[in-house]
Protein backbone atom coordinates (compact mmCIF):
# COMPACT_ATOMS: atom_id res chain seq x y z
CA UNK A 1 36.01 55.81 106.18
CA UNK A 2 39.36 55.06 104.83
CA UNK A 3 40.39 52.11 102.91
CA UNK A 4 43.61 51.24 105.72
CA UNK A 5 40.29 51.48 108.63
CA UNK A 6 38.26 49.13 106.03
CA UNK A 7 40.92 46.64 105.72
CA UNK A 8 41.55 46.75 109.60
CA UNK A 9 37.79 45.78 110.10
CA UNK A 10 37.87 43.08 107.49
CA UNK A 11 41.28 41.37 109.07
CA UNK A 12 39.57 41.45 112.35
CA UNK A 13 36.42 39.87 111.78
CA UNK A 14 36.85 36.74 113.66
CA UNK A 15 37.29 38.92 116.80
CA UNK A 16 34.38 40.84 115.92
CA UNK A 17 32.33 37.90 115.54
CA UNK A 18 33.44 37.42 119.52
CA UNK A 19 33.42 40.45 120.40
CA UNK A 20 29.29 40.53 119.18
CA UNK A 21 28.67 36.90 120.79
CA UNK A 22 30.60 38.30 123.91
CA UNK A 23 28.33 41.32 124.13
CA UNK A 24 25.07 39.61 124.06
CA UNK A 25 26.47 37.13 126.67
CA UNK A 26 27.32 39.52 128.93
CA UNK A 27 24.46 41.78 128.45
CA UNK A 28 21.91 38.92 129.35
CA UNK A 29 23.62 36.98 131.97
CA UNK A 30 22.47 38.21 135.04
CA UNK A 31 18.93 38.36 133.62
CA UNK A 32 16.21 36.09 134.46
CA UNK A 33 14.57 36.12 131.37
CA UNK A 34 18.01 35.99 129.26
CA UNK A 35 17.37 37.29 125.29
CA UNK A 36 13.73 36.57 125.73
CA UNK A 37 13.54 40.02 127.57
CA UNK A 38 14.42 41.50 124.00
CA UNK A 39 10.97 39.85 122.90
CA UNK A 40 9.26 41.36 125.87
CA UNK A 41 10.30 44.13 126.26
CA UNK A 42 8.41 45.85 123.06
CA UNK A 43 5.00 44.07 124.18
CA UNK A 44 5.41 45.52 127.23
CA UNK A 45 5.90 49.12 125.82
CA UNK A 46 2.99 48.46 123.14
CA UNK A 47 0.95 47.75 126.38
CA UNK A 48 1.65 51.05 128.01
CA UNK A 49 1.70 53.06 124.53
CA UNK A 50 -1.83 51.84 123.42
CA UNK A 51 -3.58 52.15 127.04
CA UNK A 52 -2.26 56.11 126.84
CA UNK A 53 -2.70 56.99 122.81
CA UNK A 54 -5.50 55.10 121.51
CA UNK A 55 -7.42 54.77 124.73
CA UNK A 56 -7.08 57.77 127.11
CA UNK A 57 -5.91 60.08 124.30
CA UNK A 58 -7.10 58.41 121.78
CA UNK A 59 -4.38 59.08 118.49
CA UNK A 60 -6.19 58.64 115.41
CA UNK A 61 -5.09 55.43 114.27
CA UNK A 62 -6.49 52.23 113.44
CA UNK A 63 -4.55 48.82 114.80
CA UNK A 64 -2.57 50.79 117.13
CA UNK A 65 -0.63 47.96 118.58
CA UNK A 66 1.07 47.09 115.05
CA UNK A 67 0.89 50.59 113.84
CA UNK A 68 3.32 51.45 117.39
CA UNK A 69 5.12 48.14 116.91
CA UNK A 70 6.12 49.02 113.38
CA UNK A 71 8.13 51.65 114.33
CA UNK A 72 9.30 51.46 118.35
CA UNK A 73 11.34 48.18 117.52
CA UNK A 74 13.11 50.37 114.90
CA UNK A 75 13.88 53.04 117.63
CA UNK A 76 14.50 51.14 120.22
CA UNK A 77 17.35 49.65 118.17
CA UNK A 78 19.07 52.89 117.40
CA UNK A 79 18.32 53.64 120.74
CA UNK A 80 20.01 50.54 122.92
CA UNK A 81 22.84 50.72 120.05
CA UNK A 82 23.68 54.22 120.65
CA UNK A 83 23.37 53.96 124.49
CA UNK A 84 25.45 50.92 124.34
CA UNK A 85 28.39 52.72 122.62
CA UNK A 86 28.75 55.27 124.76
CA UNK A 87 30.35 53.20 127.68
CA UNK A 88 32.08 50.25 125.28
CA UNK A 89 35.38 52.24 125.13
CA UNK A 90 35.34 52.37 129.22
CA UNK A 91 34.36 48.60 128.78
CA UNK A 92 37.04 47.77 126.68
CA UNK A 93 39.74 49.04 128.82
CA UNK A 94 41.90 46.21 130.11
CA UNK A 95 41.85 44.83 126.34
CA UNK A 96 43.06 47.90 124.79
CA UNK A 97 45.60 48.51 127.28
CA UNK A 98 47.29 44.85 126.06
CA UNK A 99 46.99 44.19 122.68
CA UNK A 100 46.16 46.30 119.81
CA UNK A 101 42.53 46.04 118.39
CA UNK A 102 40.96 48.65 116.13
CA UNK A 103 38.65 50.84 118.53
CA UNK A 104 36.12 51.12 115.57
CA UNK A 105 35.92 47.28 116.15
CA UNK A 106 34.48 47.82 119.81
CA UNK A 107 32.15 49.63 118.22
CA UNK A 108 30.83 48.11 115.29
CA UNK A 109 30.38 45.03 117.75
CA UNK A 110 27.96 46.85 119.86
CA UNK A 111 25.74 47.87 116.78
CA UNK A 112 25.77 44.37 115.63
CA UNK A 113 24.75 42.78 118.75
CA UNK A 114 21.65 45.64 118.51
CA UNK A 115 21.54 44.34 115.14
CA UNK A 116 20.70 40.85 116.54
CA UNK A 117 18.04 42.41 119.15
CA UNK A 118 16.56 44.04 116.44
CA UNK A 119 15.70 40.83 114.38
CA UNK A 120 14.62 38.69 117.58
CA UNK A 121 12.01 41.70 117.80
CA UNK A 122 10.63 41.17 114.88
CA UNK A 123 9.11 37.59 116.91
CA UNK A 124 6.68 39.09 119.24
CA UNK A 125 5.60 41.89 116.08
CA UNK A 126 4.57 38.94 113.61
CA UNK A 127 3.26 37.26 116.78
CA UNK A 128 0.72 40.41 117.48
CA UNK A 129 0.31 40.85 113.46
CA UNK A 130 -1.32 37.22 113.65
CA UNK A 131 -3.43 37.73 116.91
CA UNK A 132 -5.03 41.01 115.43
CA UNK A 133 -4.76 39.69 111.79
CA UNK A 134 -3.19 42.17 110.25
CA UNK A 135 -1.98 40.62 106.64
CA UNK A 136 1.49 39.57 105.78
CA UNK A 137 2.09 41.64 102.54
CA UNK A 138 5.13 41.11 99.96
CA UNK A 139 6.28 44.58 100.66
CA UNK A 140 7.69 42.76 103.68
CA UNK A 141 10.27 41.12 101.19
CA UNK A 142 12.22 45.60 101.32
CA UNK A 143 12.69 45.53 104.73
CA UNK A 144 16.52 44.81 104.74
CA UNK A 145 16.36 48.08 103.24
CA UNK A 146 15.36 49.76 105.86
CA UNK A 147 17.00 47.47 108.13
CA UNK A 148 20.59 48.42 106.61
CA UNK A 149 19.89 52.15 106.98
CA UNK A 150 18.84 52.37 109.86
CA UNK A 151 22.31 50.49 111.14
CA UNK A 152 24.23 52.70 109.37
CA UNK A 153 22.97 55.32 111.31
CA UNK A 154 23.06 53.99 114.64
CA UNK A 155 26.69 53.12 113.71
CA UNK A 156 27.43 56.60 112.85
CA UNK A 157 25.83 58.26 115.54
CA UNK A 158 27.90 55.23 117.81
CA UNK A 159 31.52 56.20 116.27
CA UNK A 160 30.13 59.61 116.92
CA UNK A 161 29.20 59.51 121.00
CA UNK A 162 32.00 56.38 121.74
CA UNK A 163 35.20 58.68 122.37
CA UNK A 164 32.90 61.94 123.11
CA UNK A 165 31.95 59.83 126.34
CA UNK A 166 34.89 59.18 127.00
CA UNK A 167 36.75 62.41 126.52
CA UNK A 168 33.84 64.45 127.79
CA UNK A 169 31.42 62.55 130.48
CA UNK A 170 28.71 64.82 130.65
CA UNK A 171 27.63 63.01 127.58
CA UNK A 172 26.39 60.23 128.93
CA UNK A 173 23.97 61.65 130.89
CA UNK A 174 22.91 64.25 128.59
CA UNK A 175 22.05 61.62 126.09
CA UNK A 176 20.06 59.74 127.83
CA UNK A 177 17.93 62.98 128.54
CA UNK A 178 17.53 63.71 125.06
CA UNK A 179 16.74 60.00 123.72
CA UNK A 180 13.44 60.93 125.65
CA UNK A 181 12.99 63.84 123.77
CA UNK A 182 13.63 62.54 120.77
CA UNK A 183 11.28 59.56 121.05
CA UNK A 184 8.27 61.69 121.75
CA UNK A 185 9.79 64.29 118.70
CA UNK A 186 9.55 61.19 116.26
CA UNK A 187 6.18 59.74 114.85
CA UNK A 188 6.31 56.26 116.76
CA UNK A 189 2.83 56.20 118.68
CA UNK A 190 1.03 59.23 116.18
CA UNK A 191 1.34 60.36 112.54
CA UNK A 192 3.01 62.62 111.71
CA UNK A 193 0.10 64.25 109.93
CA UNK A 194 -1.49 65.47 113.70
CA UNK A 195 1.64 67.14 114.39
CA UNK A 196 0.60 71.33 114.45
CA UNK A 197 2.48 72.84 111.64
CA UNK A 198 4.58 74.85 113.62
CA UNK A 199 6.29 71.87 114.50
CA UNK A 200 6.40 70.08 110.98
CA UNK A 201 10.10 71.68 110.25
CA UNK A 202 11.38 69.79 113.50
CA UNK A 203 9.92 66.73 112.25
CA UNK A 204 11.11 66.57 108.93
CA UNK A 205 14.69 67.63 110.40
CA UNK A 206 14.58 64.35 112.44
CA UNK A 207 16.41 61.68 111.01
CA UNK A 208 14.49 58.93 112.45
CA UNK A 209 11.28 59.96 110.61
CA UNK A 210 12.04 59.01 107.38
CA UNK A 211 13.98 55.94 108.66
CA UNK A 212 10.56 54.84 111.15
CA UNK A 213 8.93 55.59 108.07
CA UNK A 214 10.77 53.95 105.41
CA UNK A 215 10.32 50.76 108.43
CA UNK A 216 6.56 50.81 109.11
CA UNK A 217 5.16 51.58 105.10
CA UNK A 218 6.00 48.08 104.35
CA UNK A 219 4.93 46.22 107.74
CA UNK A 220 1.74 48.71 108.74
CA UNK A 221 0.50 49.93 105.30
CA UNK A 222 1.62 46.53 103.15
CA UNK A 223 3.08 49.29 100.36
CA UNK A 224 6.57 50.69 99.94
CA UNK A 225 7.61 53.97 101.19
CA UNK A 226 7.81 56.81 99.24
CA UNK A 227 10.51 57.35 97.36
CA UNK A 228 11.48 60.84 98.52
CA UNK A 229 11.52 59.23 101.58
CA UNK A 230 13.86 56.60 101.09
CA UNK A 231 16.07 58.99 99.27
CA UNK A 232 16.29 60.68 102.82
CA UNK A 233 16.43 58.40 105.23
CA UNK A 234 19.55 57.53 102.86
CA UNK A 235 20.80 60.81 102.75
CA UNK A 236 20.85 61.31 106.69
CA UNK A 237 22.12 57.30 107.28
CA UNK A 238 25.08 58.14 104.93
CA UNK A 239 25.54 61.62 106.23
CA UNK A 240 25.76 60.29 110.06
CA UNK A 241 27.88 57.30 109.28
CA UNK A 242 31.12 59.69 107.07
CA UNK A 243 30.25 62.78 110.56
CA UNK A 244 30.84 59.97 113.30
CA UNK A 245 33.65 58.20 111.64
CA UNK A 246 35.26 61.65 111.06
CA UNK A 247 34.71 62.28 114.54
CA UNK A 248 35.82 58.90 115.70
CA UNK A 249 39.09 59.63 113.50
CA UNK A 250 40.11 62.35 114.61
CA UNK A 251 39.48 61.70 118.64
CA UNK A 252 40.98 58.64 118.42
CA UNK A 253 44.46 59.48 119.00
CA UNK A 254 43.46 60.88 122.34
CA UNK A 255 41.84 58.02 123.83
CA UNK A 256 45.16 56.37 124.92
CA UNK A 257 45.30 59.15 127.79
CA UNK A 258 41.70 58.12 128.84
CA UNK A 259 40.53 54.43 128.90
């Protein structure tokens, strides 16, 4: 990321700030539930995800619902984030077709509205930590770690998909296809350690295991995650943030002739 893009994002922060508060208006307006569907919406999925893999197929693991918790707020994060950016530049539109605002700005407002999801679903994970008292450990103190890498990524892999949606709108679609896929290809509801090891090279090239991992160590197991771990997740976070803003760079000339 260059320092002229840096200094862009810095002079505009007031209209990101609006641009974040805007998006989470928007996004919850029409709903009946508002925001508290954020806090819902993971109990509802820790419902479904412990009647099929601790009762009917019955994943080795003990205090499923935190153990699935742990990790599918995390993903679900990256997930909305990511699925959010590719239709903000569409979304945009009218604006950018006014005034001048730095695209990256669109973008970075998405992830940081995810950003706000994410810590409202942290509610309903202490709530079910209580209920099946599971202990509140000081290893909860690294999350921000985590936390931080994790957005990095999702805001690389956003400047990444933002103007390949819009250039190319097959990707939209095709996305959304392989976020399935690559939920079930990450250790959210079983370890990693039942995985047949024919399959172990595709899980250690996933991304999101290290970051679910560096996540749920401090929540789930009350330790910090391995370091060789963290070293990775940081490795891929850093790795997706400089490949999307490259990408985001150099397609963003030709947006002008698309939104």
């Amino acid at each position: 990321m260059s320092t002229t893009a840096v200094r862009e994002l810095i002079a505009y922060r007031s209209l990101l700030r609006d641009l974040v508060a805007r998006d989470l208006k928007v996004r919850y307006k029409r709903s009946v539930l508002g925001i508290a569907w954020t806090m819902l919406n993971p109990l509802l999925m820790m419902l479904v995800f412990t009647v099929v893999f601790s009762k009917i197929l019955r994943v080795p693991v003990e205090n499923f619902t935190v153990y699935f918790l742990s990790a599918f707020i995390l993903w679900n994060f990256v997930a909305q984030t990511t699925s959010w950016s590719t239709g903000c530049l569409l979304g945009y539109a009218p604006l950018l077709r006014k005034i001048y605002v730095p695209k990256a700005t669109l973008v970075l407002a998405s992830v940081l509205a995810g950003l706000v999801n994410l810590v409202l679903s942290l509610l309903p994970l202490a709530l079910v930590m209580l209920i099946v008292r599971h202990p509140f450990r000081a290893s909860l103190t690294f999350l921000p770690v985590p936390v931080l890498l994790t957005t990095c990524f999702a805001l690389g892999l956003s400047l990444l998909l933002a103007p390949l949606s819009v250039v190319f709108v097959d990707i939209v679609p095709i996305y959304q296809v392989l976020l399935t896929i690559w939920l079930y290809a990450t250790p959210v509801m079983y370890p990693a350690e039942i995985v047949p090891p024919a399959y172990h090279p595709l899980v250690a090239a996933n991304p999101m295991t290290y970051l679910v991992e560096t996540f749920r160590a401090p929540i789930y197991a009350g330790t910090l995650p391995v370091a060789h771990v963290v070293l990775l997740a940081a490795a891929f976070s850093t790795g997706m943030l400089i490949l999307g803003w490259t990408v985001f760079e150099r397609y963003g000339d030709r947006l002008a002739y698309y939104v």
